[in-house]
N, C-alpha and C. Protein backbone atom coordinates (compact mmCIF):
# COMPACT_ATOMS: atom_id res chain seq x y z
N UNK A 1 78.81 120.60 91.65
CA UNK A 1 78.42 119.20 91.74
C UNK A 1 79.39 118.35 90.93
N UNK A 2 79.61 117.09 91.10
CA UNK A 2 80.74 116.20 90.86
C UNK A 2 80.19 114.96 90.43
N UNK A 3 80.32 114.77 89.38
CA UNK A 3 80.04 113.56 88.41
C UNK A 3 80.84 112.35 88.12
N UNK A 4 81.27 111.16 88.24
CA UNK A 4 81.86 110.50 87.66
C UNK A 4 82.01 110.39 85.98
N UNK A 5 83.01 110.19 85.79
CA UNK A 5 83.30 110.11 84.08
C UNK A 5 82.79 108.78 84.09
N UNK A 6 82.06 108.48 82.34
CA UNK A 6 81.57 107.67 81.61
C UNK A 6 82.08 106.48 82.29
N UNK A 7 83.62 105.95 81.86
CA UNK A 7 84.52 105.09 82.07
C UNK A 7 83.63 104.61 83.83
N UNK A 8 84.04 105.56 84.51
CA UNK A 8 84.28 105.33 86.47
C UNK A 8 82.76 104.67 86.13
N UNK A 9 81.38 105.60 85.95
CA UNK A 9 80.27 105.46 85.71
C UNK A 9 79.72 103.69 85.43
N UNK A 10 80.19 103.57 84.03
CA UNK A 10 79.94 102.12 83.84
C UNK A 10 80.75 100.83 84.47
N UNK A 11 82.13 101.50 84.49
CA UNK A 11 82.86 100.21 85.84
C UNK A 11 82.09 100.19 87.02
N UNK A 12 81.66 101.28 87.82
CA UNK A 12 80.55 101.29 89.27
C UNK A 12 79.48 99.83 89.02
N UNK A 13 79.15 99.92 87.61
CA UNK A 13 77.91 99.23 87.11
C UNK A 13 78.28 97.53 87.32
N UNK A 14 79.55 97.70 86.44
CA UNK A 14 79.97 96.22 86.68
C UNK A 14 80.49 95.61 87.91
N UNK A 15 80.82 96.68 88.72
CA UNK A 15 81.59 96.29 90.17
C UNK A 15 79.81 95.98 90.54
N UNK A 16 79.04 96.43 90.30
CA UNK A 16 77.58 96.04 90.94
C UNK A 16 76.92 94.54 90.56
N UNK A 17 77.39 94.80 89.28
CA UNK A 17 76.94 93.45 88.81
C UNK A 17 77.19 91.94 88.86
N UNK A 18 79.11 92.05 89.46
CA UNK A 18 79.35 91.30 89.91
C UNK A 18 79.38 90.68 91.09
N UNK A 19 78.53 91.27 92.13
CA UNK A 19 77.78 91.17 93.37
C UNK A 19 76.82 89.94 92.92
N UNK A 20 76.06 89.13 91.92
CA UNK A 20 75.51 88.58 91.35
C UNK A 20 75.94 87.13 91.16
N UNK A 21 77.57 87.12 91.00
CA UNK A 21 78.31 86.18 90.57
C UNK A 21 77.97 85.30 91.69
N UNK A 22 77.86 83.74 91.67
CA UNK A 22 77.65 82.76 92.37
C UNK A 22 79.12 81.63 91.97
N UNK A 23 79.94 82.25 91.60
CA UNK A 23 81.43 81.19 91.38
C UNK A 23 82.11 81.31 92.58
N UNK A 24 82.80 80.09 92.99
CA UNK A 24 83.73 80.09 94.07
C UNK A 24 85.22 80.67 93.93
N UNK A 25 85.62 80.96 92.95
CA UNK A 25 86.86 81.55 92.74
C UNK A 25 87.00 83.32 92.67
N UNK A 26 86.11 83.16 91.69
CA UNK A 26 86.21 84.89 91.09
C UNK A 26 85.10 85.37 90.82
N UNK A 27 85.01 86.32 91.56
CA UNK A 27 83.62 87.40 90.82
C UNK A 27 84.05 88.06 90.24
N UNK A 28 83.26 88.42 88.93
CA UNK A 28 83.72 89.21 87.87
C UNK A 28 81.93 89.64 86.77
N UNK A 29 81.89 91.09 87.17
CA UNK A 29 80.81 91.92 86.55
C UNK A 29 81.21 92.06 84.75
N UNK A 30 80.01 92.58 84.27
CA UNK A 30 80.42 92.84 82.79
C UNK A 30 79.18 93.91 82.46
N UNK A 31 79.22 94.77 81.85
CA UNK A 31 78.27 95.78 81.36
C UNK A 31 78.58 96.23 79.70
N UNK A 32 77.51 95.66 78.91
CA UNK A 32 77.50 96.19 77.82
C UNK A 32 76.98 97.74 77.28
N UNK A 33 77.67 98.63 76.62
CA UNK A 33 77.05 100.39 76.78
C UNK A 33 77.17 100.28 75.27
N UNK A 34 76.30 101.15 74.50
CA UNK A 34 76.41 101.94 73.43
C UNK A 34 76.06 103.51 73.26
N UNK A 35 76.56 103.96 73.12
CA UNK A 35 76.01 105.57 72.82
C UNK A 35 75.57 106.46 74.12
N UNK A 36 76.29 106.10 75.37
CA UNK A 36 76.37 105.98 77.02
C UNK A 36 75.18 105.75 77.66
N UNK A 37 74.70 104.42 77.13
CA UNK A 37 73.59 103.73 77.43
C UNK A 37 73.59 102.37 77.68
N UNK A 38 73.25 101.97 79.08
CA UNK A 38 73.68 100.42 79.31
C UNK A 38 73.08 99.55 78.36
N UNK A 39 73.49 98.76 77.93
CA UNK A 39 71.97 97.73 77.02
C UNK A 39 72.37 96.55 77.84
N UNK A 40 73.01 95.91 78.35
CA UNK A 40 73.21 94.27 79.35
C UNK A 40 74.23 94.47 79.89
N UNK A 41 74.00 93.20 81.35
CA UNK A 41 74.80 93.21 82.32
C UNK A 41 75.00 91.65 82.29
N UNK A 42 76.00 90.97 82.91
CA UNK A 42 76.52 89.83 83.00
C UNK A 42 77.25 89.71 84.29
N UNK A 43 76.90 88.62 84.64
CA UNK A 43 77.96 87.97 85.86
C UNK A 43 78.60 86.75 86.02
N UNK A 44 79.74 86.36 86.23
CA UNK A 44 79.95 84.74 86.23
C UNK A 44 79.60 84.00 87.13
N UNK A 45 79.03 82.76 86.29
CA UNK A 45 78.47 81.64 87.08
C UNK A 45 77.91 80.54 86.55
N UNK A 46 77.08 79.17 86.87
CA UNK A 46 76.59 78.90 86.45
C UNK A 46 75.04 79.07 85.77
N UNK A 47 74.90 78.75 83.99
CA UNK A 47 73.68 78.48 83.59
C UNK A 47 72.52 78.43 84.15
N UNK A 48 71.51 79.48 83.87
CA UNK A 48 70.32 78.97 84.76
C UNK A 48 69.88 77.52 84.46
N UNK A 49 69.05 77.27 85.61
CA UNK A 49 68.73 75.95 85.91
C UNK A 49 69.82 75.18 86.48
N UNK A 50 71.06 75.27 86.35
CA UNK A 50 71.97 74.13 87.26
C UNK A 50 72.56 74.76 88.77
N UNK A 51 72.88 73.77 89.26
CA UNK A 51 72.87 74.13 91.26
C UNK A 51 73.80 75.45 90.81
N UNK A 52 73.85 76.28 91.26
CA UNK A 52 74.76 77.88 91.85
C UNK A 52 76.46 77.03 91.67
N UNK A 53 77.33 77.42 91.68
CA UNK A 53 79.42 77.12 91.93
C UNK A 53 78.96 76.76 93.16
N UNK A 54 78.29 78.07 93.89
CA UNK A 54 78.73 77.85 95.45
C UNK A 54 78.28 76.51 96.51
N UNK A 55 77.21 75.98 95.33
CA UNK A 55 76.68 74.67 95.73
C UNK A 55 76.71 73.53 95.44
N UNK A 56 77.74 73.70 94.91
CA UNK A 56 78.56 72.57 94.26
C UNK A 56 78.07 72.11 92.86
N UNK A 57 77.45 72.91 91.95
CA UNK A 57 77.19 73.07 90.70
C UNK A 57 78.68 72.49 90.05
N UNK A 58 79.69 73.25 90.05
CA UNK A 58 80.60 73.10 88.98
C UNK A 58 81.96 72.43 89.97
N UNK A 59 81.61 71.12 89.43
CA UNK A 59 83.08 70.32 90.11
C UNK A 59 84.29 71.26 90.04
N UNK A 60 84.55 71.65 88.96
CA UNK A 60 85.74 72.28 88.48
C UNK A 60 86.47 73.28 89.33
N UNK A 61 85.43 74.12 89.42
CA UNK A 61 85.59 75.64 90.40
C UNK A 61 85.43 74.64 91.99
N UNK A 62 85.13 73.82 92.27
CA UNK A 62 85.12 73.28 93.49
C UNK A 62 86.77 72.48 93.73
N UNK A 63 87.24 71.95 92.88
CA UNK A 63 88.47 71.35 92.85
C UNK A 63 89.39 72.61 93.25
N UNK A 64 89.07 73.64 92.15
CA UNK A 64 90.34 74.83 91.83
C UNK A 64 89.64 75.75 93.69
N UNK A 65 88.81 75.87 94.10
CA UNK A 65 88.65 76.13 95.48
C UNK A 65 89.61 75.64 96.56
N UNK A 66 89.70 74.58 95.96
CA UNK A 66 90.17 73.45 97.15
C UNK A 66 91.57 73.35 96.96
N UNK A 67 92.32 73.98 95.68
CA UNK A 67 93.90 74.14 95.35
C UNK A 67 94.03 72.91 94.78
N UNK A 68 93.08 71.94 93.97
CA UNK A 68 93.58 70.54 93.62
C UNK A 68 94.11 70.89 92.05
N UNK A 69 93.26 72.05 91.63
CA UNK A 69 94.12 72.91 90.07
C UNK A 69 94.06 74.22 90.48
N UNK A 70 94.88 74.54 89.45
CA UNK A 70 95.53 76.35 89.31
C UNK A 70 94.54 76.73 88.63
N UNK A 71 94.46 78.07 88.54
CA UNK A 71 93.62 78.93 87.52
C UNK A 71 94.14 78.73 86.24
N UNK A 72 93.04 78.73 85.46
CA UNK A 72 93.52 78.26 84.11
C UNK A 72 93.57 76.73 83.73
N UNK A 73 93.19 75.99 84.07
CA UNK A 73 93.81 74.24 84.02
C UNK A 73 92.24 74.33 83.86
N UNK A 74 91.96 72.99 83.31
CA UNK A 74 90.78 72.85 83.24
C UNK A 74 89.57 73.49 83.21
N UNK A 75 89.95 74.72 82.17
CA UNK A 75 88.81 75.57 82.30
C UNK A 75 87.65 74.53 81.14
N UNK A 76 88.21 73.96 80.29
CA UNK A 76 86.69 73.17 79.60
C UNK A 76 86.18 72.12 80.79
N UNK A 77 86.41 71.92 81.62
CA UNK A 77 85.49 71.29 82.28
C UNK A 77 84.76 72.29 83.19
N UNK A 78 84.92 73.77 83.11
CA UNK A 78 84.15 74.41 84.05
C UNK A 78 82.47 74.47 83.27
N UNK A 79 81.64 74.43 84.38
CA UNK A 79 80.28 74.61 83.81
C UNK A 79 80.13 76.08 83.76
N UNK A 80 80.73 76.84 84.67
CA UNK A 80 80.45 78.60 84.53
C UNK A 80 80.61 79.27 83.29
N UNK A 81 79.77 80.17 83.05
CA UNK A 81 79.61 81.19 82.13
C UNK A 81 80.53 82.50 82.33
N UNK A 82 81.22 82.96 81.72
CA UNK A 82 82.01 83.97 82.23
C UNK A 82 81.31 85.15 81.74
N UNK A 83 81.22 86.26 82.84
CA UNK A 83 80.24 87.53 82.45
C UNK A 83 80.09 88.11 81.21
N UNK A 84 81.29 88.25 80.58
CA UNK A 84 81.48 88.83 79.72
C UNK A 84 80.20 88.18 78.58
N UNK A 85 80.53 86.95 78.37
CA UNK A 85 79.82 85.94 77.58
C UNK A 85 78.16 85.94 77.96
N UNK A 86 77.93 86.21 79.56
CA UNK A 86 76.55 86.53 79.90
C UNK A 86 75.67 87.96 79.10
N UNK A 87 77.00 88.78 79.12
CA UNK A 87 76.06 90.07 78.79
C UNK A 87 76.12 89.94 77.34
N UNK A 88 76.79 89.14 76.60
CA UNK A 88 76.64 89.22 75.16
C UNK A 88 75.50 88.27 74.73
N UNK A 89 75.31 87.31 75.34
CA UNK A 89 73.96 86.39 75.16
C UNK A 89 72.47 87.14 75.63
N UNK A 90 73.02 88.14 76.41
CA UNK A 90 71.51 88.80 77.18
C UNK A 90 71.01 89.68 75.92
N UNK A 91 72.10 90.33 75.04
CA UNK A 91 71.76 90.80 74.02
C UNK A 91 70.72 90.27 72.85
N UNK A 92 71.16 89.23 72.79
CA UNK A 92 70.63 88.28 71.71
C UNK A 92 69.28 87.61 72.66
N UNK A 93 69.26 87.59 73.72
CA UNK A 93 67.85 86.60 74.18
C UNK A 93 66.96 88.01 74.20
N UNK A 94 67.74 89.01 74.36
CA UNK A 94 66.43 90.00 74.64
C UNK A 94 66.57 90.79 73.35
N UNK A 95 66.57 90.38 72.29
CA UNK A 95 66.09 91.05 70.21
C UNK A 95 67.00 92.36 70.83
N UNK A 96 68.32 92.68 71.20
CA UNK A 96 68.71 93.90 71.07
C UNK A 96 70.41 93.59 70.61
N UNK A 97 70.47 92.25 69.66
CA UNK A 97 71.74 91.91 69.34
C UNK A 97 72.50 93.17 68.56
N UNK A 98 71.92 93.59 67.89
CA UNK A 98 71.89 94.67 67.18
C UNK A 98 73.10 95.73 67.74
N UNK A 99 72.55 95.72 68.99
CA UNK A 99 73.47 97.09 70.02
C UNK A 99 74.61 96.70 70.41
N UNK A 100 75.36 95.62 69.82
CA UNK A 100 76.62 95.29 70.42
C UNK A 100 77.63 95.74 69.48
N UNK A 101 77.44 96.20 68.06
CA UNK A 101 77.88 96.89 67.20
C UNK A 101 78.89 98.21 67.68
N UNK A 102 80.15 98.19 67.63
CA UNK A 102 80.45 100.01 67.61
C UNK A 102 80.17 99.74 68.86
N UNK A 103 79.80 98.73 70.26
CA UNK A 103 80.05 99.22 71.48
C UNK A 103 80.83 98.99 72.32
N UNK A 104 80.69 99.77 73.67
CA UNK A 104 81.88 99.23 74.81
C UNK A 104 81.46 98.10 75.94
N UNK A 105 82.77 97.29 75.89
CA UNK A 105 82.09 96.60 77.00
C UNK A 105 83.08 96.91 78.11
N UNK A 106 82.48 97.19 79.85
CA UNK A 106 83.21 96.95 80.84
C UNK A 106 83.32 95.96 81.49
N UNK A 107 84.19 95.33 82.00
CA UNK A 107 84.82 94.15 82.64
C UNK A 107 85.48 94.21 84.14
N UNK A 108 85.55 93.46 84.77
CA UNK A 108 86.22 93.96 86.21
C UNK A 108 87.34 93.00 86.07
N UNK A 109 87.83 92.36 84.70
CA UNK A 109 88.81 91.85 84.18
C UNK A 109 89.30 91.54 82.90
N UNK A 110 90.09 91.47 82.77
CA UNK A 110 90.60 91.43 81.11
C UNK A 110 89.32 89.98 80.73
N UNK A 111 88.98 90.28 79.34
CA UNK A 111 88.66 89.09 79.14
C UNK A 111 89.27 87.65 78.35
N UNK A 112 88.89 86.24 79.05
CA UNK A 112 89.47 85.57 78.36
C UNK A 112 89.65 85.55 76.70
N UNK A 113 90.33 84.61 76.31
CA UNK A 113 90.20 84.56 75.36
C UNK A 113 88.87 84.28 74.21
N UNK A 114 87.94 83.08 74.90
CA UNK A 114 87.17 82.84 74.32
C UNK A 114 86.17 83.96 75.01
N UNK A 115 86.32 84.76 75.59
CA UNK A 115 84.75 85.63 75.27
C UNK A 115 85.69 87.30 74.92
N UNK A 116 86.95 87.21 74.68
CA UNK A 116 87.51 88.22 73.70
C UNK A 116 87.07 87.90 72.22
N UNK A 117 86.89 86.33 71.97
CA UNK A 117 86.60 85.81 69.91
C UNK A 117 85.13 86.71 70.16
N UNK A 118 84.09 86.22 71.48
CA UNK A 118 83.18 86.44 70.85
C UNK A 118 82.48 88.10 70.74
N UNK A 119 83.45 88.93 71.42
CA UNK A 119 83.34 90.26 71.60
C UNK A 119 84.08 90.96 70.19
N UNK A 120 84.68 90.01 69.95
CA UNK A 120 85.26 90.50 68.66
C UNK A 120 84.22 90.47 67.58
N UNK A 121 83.80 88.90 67.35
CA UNK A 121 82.33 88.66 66.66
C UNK A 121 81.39 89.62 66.55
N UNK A 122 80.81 89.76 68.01
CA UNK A 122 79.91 90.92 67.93
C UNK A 122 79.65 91.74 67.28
N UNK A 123 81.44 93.00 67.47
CA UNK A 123 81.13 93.55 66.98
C UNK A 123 81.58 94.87 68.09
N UNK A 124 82.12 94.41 69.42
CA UNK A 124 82.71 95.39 70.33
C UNK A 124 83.65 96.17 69.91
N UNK A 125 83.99 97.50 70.17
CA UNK A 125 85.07 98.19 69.50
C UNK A 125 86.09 98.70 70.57
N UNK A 126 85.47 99.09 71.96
CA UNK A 126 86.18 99.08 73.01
C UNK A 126 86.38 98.39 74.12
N UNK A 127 87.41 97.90 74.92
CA UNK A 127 87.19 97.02 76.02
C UNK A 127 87.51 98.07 77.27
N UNK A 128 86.64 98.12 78.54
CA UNK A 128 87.84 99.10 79.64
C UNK A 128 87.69 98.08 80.48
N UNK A 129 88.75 97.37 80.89
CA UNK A 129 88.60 97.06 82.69
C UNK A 129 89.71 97.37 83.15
N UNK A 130 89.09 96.32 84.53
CA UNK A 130 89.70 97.18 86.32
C UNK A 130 91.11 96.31 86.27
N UNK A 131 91.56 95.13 85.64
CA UNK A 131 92.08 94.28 86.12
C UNK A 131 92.49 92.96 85.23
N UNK A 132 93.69 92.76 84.62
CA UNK A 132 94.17 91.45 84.31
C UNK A 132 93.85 90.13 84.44
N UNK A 133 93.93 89.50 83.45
CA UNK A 133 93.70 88.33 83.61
C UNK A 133 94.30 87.16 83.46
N UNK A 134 94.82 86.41 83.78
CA UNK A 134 96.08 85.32 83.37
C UNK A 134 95.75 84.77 82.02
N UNK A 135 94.71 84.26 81.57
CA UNK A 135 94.38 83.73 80.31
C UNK A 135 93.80 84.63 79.51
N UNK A 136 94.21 85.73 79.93
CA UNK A 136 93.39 86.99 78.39
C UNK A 136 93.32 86.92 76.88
N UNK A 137 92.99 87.60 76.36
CA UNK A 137 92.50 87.36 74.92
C UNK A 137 93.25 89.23 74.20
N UNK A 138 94.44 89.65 75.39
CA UNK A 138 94.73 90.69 75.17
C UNK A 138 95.73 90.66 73.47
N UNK A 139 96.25 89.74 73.45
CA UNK A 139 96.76 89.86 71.68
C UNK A 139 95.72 90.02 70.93
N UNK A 140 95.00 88.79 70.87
CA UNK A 140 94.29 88.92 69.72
C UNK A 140 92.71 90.38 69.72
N UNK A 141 92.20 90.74 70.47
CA UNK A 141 92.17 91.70 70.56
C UNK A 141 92.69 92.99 69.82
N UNK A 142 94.29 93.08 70.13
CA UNK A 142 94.97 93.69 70.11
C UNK A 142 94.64 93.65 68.16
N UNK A 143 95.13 92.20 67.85
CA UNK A 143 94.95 92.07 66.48
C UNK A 143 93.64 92.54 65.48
N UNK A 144 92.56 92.37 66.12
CA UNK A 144 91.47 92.50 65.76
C UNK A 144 90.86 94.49 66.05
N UNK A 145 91.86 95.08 66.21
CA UNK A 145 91.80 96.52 66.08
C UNK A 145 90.87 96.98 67.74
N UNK A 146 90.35 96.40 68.66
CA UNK A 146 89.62 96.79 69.79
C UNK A 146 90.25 97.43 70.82
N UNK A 147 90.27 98.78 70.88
CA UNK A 147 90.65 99.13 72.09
C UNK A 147 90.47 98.77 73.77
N UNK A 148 92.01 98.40 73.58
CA UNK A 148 91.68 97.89 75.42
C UNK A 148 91.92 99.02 76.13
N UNK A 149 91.25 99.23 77.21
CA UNK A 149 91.25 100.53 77.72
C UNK A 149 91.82 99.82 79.64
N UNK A 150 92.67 99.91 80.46
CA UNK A 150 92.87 99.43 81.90
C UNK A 150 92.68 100.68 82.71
N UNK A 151 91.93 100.74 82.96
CA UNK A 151 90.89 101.64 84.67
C UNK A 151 91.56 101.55 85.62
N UNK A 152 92.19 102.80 86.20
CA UNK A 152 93.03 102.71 87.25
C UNK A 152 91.65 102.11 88.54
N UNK A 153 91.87 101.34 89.36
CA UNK A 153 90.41 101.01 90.57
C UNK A 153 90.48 102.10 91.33
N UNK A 154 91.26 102.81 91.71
CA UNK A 154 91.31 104.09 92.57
C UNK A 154 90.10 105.22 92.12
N UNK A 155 90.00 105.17 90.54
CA UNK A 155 88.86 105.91 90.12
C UNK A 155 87.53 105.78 91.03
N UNK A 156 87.43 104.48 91.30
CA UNK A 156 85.98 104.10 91.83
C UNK A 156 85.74 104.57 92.95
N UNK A 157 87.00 104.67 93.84
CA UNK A 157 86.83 105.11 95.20
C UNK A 157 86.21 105.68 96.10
N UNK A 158 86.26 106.91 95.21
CA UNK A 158 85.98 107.88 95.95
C UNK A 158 84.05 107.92 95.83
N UNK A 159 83.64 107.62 94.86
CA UNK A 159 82.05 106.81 94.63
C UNK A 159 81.46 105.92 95.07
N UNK A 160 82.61 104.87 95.44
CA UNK A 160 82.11 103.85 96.64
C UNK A 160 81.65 104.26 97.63
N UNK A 161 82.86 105.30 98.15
CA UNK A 161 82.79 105.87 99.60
C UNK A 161 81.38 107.01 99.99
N UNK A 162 80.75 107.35 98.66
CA UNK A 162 79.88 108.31 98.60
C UNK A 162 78.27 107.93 98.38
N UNK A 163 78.26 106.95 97.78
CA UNK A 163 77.07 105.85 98.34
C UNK A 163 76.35 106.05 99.32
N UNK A 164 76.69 106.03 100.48
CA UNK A 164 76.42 105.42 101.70
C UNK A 164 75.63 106.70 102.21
N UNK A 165 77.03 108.25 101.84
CA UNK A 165 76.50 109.18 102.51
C UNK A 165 75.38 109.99 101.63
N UNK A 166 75.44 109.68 100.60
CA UNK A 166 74.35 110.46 99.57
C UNK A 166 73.32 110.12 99.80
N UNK A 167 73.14 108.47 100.36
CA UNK A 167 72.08 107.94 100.60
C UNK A 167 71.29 108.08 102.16
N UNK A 168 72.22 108.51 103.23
CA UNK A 168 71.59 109.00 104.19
C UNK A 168 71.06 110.19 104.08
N UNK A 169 71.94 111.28 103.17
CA UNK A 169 70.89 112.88 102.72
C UNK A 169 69.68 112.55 102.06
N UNK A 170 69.54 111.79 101.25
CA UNK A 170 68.09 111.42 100.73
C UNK A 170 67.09 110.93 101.80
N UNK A 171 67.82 110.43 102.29
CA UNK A 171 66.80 109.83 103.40
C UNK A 171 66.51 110.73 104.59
N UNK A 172 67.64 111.52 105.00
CA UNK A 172 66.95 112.95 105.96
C UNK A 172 66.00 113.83 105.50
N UNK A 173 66.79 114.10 104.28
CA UNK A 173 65.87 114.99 103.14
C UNK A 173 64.13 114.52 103.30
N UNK A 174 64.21 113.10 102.79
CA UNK A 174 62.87 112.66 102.64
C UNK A 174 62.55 112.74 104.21
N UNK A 175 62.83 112.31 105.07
CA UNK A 175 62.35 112.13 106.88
C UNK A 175 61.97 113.52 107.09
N UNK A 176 62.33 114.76 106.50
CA UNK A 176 62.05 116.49 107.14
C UNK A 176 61.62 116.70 106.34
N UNK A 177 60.14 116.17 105.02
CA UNK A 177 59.52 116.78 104.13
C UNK A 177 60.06 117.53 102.72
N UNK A 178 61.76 117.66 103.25
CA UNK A 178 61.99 118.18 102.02
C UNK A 178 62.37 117.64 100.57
């Protein structure tokens, strides 16, 4: 029998989580783990309570949709939350701030800078993602002793592809009593 490693394991999580994301530019998952135990998940988007990106919530991401700015330009006028920053607040709204200590976070992108300060804050010690980011927070990071860890995406592959069929054996399995 064939297991995914830790790493593949919790990226699967965040590639899931960012299924969630409601921004018009970029989806991007985030999964907080300690001790190979998820404790929060994050996705980018807008704040609860304000309209969804995709509904014209955040002028910003609607401009940069439309090619009127580049990535990166006007990110203080974006209203979106970037995942990373989601799963570190989910910590703290749900009394388990505690667990961000000594842990890893996965990303399905480098993180910016400002939610690299606050992963640093925390208290994160490892970073792994799938994927670069133009405005990363990869120096200082770097400075602040956190291992960045980059996930080849090919890892995931072969788990994507196995989904589908694991899930029809369960379901024959269950349809013939066994």
């Amino acid at each position: 029998m064939r297991r995914p490693d830790w790493d593949t394991y919790f990226m699967l999580q965040a590639e899931i989580a960012k299924l969630r994301s409601n921004c018009l530019t970029r989806h991007i998952g985030a999964v907080i783990v300690k001790d190979n135990r998820q404790v929060a998940t994050g996705y980018n988007g807008t704040p609860p309570g304000i309209r969804n990106c995709f509904e014209g919530g955040c002028p910003r991401c609607l401009a940069r949709s439309r090619g009127e700015i580049k990535s990166g330009d006007g990110l203080d006028r974006c209203l979106c939350t970037h995942a990373e920053a989601n799963a570190i607040m989910q910590c703290a709204m749900f009394g388990n701030a505690g667990s961000t200590r000594g842990a890893t976070l996965y990303s399905t992108f480098a993180p910016c800078i400002e939610c690299s300060k606050m992963a640093i804050s925390v208290g994160i010690k490892r970073i792994v993602v799938l994927a670069d980011y133009p405005e990363d927070g990869t120096p200082l990071l770097k400075e602040a002793g956190i291992e960045l860890v980059k996930l080849d995406p090919e890892k995931l592959s072969p788990w994507v592809t196995i989904i589908p069929q694991d899930s029809e054996a369960s379901a024959k399995a269950v349809s013939s009593g066994k």
